[in-house]
Protein backbone atom coordinates (compact mmCIF):
# COMPACT_ATOMS: atom_id res chain seq x y z
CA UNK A 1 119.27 38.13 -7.26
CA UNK A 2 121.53 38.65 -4.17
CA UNK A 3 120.45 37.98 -0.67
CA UNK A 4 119.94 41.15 1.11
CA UNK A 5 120.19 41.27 4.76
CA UNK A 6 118.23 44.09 6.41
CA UNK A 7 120.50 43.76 9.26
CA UNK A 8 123.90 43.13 7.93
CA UNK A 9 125.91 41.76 4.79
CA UNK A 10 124.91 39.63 2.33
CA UNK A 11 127.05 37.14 3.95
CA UNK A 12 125.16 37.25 7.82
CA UNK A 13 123.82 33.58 8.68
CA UNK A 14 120.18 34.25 8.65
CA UNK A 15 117.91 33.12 11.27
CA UNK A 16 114.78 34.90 10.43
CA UNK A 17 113.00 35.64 7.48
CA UNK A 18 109.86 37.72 7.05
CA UNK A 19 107.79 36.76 4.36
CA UNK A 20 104.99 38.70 2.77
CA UNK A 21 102.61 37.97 -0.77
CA UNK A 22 102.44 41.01 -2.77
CA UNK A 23 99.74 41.59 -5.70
CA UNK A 24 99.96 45.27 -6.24
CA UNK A 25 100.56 47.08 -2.68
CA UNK A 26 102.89 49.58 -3.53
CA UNK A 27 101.02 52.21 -1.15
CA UNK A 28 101.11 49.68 2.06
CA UNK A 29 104.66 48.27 1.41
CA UNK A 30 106.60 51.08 2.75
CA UNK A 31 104.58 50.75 6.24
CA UNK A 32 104.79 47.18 6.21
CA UNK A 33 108.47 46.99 5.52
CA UNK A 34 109.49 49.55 8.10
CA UNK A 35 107.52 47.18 10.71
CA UNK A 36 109.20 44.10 9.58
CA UNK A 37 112.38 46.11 10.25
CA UNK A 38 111.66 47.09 13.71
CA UNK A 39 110.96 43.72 14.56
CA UNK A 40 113.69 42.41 12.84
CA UNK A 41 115.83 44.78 14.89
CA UNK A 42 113.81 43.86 18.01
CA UNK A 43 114.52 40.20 17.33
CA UNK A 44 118.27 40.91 17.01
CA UNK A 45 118.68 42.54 20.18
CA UNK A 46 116.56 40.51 22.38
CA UNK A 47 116.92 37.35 20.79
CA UNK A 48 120.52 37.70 18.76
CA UNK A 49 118.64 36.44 15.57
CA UNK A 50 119.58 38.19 12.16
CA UNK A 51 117.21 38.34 9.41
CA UNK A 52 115.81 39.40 6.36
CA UNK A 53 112.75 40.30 4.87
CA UNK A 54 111.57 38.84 1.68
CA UNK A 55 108.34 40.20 -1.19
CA UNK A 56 106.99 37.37 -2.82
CA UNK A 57 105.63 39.20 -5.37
CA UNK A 58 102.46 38.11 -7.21
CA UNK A 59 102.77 39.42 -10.91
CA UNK A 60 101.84 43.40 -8.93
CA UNK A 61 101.70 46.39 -12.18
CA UNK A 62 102.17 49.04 -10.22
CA UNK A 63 105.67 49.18 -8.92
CA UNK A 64 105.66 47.32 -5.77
CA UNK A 65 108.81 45.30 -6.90
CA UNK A 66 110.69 48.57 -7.20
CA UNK A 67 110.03 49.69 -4.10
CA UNK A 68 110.46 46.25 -2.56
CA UNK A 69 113.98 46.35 -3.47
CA UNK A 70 114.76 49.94 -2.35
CA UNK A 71 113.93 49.67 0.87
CA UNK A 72 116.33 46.23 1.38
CA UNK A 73 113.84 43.37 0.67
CA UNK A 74 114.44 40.47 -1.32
CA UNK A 75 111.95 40.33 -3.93
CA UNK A 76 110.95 36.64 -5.10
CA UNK A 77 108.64 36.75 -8.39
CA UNK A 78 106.08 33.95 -8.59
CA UNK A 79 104.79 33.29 -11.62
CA UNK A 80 101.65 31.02 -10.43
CA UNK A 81 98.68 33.03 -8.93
CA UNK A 82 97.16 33.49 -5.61
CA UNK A 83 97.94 33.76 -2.03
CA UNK A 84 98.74 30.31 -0.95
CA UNK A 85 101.16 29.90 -4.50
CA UNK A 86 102.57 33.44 -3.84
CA UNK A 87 103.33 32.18 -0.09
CA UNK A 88 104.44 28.99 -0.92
CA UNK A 89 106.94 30.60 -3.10
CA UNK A 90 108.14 33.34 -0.75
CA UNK A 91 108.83 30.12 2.24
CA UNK A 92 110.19 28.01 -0.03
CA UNK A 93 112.92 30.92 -1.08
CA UNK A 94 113.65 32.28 2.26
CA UNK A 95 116.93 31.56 4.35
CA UNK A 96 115.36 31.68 7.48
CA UNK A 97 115.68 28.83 9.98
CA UNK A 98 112.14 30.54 11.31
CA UNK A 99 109.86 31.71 8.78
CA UNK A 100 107.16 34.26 9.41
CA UNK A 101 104.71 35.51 7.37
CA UNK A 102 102.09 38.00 7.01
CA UNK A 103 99.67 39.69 4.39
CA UNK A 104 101.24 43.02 2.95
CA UNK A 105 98.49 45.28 3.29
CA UNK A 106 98.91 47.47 6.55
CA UNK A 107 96.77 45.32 8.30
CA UNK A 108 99.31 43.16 10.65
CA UNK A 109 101.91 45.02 12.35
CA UNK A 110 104.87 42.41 12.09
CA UNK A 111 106.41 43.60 15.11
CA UNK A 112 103.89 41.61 16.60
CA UNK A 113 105.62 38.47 15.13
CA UNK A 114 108.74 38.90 17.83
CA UNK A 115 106.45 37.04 20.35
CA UNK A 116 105.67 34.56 17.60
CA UNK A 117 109.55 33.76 16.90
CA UNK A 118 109.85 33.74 20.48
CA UNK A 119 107.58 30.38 20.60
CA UNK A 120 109.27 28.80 17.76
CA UNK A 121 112.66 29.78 19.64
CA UNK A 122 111.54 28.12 23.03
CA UNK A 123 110.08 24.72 21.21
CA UNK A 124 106.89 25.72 18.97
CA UNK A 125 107.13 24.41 15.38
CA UNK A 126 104.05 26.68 14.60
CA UNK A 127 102.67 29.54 16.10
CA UNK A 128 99.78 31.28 15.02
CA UNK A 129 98.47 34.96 15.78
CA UNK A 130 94.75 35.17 17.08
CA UNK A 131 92.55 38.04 16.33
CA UNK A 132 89.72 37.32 18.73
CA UNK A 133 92.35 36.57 21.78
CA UNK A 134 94.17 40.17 20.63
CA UNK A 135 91.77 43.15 19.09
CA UNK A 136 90.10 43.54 16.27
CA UNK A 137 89.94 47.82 15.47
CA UNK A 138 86.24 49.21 13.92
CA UNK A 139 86.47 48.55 10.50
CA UNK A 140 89.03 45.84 9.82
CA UNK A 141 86.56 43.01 9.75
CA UNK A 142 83.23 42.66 7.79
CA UNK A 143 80.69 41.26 10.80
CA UNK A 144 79.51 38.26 9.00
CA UNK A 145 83.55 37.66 8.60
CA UNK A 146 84.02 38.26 12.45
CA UNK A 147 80.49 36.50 13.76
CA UNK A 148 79.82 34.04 11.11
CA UNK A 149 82.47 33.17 9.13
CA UNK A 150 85.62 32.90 10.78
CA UNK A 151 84.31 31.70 14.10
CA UNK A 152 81.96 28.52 11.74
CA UNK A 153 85.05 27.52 10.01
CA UNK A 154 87.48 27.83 13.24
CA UNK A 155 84.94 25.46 14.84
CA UNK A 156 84.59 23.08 12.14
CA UNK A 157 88.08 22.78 11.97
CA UNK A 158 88.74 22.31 16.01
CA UNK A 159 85.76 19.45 15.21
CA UNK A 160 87.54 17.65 12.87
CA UNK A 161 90.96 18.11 13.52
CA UNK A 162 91.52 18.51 17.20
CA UNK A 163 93.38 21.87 16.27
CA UNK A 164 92.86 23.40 19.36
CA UNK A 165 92.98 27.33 17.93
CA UNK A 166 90.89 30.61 18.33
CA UNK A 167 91.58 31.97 14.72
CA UNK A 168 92.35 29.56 11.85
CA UNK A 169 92.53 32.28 9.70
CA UNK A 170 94.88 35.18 10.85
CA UNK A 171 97.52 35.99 8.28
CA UNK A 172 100.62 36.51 10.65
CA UNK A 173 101.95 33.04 11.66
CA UNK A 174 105.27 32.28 12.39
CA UNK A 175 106.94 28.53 11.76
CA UNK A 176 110.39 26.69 11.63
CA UNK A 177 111.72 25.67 8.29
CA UNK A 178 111.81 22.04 9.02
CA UNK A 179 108.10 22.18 9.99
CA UNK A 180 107.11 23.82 7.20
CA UNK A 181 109.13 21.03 5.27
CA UNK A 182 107.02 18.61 6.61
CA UNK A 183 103.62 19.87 5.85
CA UNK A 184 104.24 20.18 2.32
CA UNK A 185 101.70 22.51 1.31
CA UNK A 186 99.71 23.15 -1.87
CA UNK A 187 97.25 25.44 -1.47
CA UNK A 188 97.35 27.98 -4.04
CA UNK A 189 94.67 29.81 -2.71
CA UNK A 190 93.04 31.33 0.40
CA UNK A 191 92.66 27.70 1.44
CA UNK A 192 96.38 27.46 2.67
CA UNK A 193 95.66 29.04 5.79
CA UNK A 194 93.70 26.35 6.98
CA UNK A 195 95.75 23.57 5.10
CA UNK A 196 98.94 24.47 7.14
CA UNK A 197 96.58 24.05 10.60
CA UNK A 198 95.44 21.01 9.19
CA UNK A 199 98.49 19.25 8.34
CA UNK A 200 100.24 20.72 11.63
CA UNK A 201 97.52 19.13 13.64
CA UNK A 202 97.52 15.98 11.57
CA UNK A 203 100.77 15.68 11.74
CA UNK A 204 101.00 16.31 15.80
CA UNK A 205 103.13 19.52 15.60
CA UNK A 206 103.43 21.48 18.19
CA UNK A 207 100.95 24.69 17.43
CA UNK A 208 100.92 27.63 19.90
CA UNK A 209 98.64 30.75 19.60
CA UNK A 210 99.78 34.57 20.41
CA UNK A 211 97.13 37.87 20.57
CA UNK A 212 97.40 39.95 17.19
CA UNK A 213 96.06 43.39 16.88
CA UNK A 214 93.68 43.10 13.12
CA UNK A 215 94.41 47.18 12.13
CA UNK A 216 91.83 48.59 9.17
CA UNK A 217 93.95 47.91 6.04
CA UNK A 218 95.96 50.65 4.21
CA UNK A 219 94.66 49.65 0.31
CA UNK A 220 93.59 52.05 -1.87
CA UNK A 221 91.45 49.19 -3.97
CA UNK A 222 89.49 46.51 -3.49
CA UNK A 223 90.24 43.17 -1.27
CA UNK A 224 91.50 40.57 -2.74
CA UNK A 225 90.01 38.25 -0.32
CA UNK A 226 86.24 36.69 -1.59
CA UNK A 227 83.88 35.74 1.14
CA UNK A 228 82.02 33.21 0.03
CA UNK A 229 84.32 32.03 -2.71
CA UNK A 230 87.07 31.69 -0.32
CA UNK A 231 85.27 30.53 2.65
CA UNK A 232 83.59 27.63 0.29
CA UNK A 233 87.65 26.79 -0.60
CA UNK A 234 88.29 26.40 2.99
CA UNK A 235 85.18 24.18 4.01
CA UNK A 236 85.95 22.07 0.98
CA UNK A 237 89.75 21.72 2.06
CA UNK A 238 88.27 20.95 5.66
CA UNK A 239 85.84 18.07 4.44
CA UNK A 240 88.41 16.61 1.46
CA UNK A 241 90.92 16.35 4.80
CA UNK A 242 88.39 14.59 7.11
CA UNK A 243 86.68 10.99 5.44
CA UNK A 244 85.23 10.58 8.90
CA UNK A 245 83.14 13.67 8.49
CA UNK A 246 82.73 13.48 4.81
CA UNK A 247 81.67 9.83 4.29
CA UNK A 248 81.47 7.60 7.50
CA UNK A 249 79.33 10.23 9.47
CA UNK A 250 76.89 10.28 6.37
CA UNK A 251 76.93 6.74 5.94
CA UNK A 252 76.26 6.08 9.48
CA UNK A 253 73.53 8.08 9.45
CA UNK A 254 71.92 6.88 6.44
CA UNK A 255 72.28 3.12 7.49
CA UNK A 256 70.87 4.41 10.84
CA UNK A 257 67.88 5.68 9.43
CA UNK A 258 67.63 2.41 7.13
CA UNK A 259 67.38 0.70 9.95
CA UNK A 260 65.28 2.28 11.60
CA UNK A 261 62.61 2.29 8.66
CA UNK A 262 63.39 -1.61 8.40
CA UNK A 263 62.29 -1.52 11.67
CA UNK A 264 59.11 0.53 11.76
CA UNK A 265 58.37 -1.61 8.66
CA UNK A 266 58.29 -4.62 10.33
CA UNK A 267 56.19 -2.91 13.17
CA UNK A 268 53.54 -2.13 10.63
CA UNK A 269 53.96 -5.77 9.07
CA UNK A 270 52.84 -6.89 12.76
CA UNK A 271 49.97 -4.24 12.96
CA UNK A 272 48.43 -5.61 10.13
CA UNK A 273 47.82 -2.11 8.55
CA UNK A 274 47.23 -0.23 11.26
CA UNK A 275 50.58 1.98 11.06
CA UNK A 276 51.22 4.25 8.73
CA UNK A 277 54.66 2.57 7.85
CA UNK A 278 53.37 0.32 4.88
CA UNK A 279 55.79 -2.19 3.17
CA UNK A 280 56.59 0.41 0.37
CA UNK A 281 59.07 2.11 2.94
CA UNK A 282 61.46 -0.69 2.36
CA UNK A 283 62.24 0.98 -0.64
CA UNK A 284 63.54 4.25 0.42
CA UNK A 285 65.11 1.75 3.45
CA UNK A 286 66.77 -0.48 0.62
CA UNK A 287 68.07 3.18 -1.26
CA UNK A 288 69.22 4.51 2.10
CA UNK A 289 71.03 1.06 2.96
CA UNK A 290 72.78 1.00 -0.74
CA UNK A 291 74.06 4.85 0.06
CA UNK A 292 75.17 4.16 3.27
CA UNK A 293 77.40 1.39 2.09
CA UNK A 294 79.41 3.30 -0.70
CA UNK A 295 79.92 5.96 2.06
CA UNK A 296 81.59 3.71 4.14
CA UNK A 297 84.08 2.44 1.20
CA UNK A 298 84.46 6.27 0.07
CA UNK A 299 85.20 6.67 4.32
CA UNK A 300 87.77 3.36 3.85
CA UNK A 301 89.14 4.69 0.81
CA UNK A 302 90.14 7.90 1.46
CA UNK A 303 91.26 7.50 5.07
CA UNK A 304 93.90 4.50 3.64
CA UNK A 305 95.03 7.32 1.04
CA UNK A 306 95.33 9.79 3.30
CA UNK A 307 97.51 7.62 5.57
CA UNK A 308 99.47 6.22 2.72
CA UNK A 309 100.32 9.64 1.39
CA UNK A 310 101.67 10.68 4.91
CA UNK A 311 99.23 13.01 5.99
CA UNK A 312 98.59 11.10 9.48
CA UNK A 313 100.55 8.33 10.99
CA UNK A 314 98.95 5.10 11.05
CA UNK A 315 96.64 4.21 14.57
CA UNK A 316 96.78 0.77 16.35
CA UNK A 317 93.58 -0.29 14.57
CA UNK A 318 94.48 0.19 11.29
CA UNK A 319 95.47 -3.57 11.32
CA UNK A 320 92.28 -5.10 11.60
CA UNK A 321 90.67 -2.55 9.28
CA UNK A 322 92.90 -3.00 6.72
CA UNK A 323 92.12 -6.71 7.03
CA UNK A 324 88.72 -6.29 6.62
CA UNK A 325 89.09 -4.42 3.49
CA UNK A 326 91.57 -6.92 1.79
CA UNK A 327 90.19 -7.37 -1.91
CA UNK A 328 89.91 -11.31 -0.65
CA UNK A 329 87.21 -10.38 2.31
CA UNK A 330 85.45 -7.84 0.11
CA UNK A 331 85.25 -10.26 -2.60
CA UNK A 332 83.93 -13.01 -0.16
CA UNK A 333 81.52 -11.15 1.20
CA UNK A 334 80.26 -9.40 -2.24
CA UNK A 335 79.65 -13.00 -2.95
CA UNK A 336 77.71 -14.02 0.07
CA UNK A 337 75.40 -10.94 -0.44
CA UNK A 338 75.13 -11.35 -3.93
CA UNK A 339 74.11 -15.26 -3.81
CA UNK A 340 71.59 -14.19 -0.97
CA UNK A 341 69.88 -11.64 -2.82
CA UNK A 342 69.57 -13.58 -5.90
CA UNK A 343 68.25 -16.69 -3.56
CA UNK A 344 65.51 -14.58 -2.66
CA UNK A 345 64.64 -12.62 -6.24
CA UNK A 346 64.50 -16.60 -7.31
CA UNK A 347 62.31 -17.13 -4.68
CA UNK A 348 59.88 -14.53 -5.15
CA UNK A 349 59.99 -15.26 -9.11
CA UNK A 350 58.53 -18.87 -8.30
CA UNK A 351 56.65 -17.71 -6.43
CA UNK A 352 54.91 -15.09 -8.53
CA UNK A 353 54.88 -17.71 -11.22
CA UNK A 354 52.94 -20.16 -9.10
CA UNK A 355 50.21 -17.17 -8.68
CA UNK A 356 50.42 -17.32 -12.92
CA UNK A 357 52.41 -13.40 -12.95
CA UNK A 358 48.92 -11.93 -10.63
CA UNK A 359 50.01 -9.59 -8.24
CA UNK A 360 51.75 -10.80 -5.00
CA UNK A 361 50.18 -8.06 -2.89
CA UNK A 362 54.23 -6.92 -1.31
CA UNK A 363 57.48 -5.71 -2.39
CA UNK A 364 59.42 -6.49 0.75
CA UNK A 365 60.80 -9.79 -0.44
CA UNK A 366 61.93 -8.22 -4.07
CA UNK A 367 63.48 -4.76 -2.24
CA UNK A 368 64.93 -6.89 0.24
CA UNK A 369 66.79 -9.40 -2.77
CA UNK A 370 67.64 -6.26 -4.87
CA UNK A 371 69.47 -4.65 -2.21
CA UNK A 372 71.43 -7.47 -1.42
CA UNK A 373 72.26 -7.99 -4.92
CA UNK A 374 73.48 -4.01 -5.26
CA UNK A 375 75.49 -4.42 -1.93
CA UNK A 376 77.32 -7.44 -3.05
CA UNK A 377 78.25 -5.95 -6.11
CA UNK A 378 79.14 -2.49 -4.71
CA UNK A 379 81.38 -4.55 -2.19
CA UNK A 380 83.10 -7.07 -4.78
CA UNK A 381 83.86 -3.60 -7.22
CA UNK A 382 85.12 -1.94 -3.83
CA UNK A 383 87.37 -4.56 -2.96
CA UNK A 384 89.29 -3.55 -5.72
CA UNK A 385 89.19 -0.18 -5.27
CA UNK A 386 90.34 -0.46 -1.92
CA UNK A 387 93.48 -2.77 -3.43
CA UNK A 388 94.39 0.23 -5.63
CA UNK A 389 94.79 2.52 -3.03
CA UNK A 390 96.16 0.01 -0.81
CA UNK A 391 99.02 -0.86 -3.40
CA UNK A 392 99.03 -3.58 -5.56
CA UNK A 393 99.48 -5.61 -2.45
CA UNK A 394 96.19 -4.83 -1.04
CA UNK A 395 97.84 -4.08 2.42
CA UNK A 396 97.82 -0.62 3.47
CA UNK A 397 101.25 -0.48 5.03
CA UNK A 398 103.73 -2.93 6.34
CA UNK A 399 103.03 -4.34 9.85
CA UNK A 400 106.81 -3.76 11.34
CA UNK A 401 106.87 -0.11 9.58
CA UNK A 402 103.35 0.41 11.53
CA UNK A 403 104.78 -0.93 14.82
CA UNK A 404 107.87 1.05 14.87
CA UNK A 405 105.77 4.33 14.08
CA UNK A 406 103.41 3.04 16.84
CA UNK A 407 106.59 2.80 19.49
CA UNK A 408 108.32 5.85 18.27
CA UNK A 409 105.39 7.53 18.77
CA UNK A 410 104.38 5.81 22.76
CA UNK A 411 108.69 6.98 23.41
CA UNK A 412 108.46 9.92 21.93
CA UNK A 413 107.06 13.26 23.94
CA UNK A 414 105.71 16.55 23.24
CA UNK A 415 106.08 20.04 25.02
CA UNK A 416 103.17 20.91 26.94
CA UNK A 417 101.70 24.38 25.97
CA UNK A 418 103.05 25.51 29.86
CA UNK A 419 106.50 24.18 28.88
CA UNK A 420 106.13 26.26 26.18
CA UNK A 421 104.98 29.18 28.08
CA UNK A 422 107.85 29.29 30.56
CA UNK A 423 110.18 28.62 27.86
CA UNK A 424 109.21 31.40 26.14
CA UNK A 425 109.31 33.98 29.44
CA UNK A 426 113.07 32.71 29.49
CA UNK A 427 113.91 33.43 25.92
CA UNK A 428 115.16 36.87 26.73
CA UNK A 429 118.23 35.15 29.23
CA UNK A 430 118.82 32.34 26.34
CA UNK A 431 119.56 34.81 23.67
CA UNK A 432 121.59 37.02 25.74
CA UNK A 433 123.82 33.72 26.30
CA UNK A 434 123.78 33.05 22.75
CA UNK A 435 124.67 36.50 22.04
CA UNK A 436 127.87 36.51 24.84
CA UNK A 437 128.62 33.69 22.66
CA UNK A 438 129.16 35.14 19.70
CA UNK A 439 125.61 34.15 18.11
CA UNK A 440 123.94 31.02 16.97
């Protein structure tokens, strides 16, 4: 198919390109279009950008391509379903040094997304539109979407990832083309809303945040969107993102609580029998112990992946963690705890022996071996795990590449949100230089 600019020839440089998923919205794409025009047009004027719009169309039965196409978009089919894939297909096809994209059901008004290119023109790599900081009209939101949902998972998010945004889950966005590069996304569902926050904070892009009007959607059928299906997607995506959350914080807890029964056990040792903490505790100690150390080689594990496959750049104590988990030190100490434990199940088997196999009256020595004897093999078998994903090196990545991220990173410097600001108020005198200029 031929490029179509909505502004000019086929042959205009294009500088913007509005991008919208389509699965059957042939009553809402006229509207929709006509917007993306205006702001298109807008965007020209103001800003001397030319652009186009493009329909990444979803597999819709009921014209929308058509009608795509005669009102001047570009229509992109993608094959593989849902929102994220039909996105992801739609970015990855547009021309557009500034991508911008938006659902295609009436309810965003993409003139709305000048501001948003604005950002990205004064510095922003992303820039997202916020519901709650703009207006939500009656209607446009279920309540346990506005009260519950939206706000939880914006705040889990902000938890984990340092995000810093009102509404991780507004449709209209705006970001460069090199940015989006970067992030590499995947999500093929609902889920790639909050994957593109998460990489973009991961990553330390620079994310800015502009009031949206949410308008009561112009569908004649029912959402797409799934509440709990979708919102479930996004937790899961938050959690498989976040090891800290998702194993160390349970692991620390549960070794916490281990301890503590270890300790109230020992209390009631010195009691004799007067607390209610008797030595058959140990055992749900012991289990909690056991549970606590896989989570803290799943936490290892994952975070060295997730650093390895690029999703964070690597922080100035990943050296000494990484030596820690060598497969040599994990093998060392698997050993240690091993040859303890089964020191002390020896032990207590000579012991019972000398009693001739009568009951010894306590489990604490026998918990006590067996755990040891679980953790040591847990941590010899982990050792190699944590080689795998380490490379077959067992080092997680090379010390100079480390240190010249780690400089790079102390030289390097990133816009403040008021640089941003004022940068943006002064867009207006930028592109009217640009434009005496004869453009980009």
């Amino acid at each position: 198919m031929t490029q179509v600019d909505v502004l000019g020839s086929a042959s205009t440089k294009i500088d913007v390109s509005i991008v919208m998923p389509c699965l059957d919205e042939a009553r809402c794409l006229p509207v929709c279009i006509a917007n993306a025009r205006d702001a298109l047009e807008t965007m020209s004027h103001e800003l001397g950008l030319s652009g186009e719009i493009v329909i990444a169309d979803n597999g819709s039965r009921d014209g929308s391509q058509l009608i795509a196409r005669a009102l001047g978009a570009r229509v992109v089919d993608v094959e593989q379903p849902g929102y994220g894939a039909a996105l992801i297909g739609g970015l990855r096809s547009a021309n557009g040094a500034y991508l911008v994209m938006g659902d295609a059901d009436g309810s965003y008004d993409f003139r709305e997304s000048v501001d948003m290119v604005r950002r990205l023109d004064a510095g922003a790599d992303l820039c997202i539109g916020s519901r709650f900081k703009g207006r939500i009209e009656p209607g446009a939101m279920p309540w346990k979407n506005r009260h519950i949902g939206n706000p939880a998972l914006t705040f889990v998010l902000n938890l984990f990832f340092r995000a810093g945004v009102t509404d991780a889950h507004c449709g209209l966005r705006a970001i460069t083309s090199p940015c989006f590069e970067r992030l590499d996304l995947t999500g093929r569902g609902m889920e790639f809303a909050s994957e593109m926050i998460i990489k973009a904070a991961l990553k330390q892009q620079r994310i800015f945040e502009v009031p949206v009007t949410l308008h009561r959607d112009r569908r004649d059928r029912p959402s797409h969107l799934r509440p709990w299906r979708d919102g479930w997607r996004h937790l899961r995506y938050l959690l498989m993102f976040s090891p800290a959350w998702a194993f160390a914080v349970p692991a620390i807890l549960a070794i916490a609580l281990s301890l503590g029964i270890w300790a109230l056990t020992g209390v009631a040792a010195l009691a004799e029998n007067k607390s209610p903490f008797g030595n058959y505790w140990i055992i749900l100690a012991g289990s909690l112990l056991g549970l606590g150390h896989t989570g803290t080689v799943l936490a290892a594990a994952t975070h060295f992946y997730g650093r390895r496959q690029g999703f964070r750049p690597p922080a100035w104590w990943e050296d000494k963690v990484v030596d820690w988990f060598s497969l040599e030190t994990m093998l060392v100490a698997g050993s240690l705890f091993f040859t303890l434990g089964l020191t002390i199940l020896l032990s207590v088997f000579g012991y019972w022996s000398s009693r001739n196999f009568e009951p010894i009256g306590t489990v604490l020595p026998a918990v006590v071996g067996t755990t040891l004897i679980v953790i040591g093999a847990q941590n010899a078998l982990a050792g190699f795990l944590l080689a795998i994903v380490n490379g077959h090196e067992a080092n997680f990545v090379d010390r100079t590449e480390a240190k010249n991220w780690s400089d790079a990173q102390r030289h390097s410097t990133r816009a403040p949100i008021a640089t941003l600001n004022a940068a943006g108020r002064n867009c207006d005198e930028t592109a009217s230089d640009r434009a005496a200029n004869g453009g980009r």
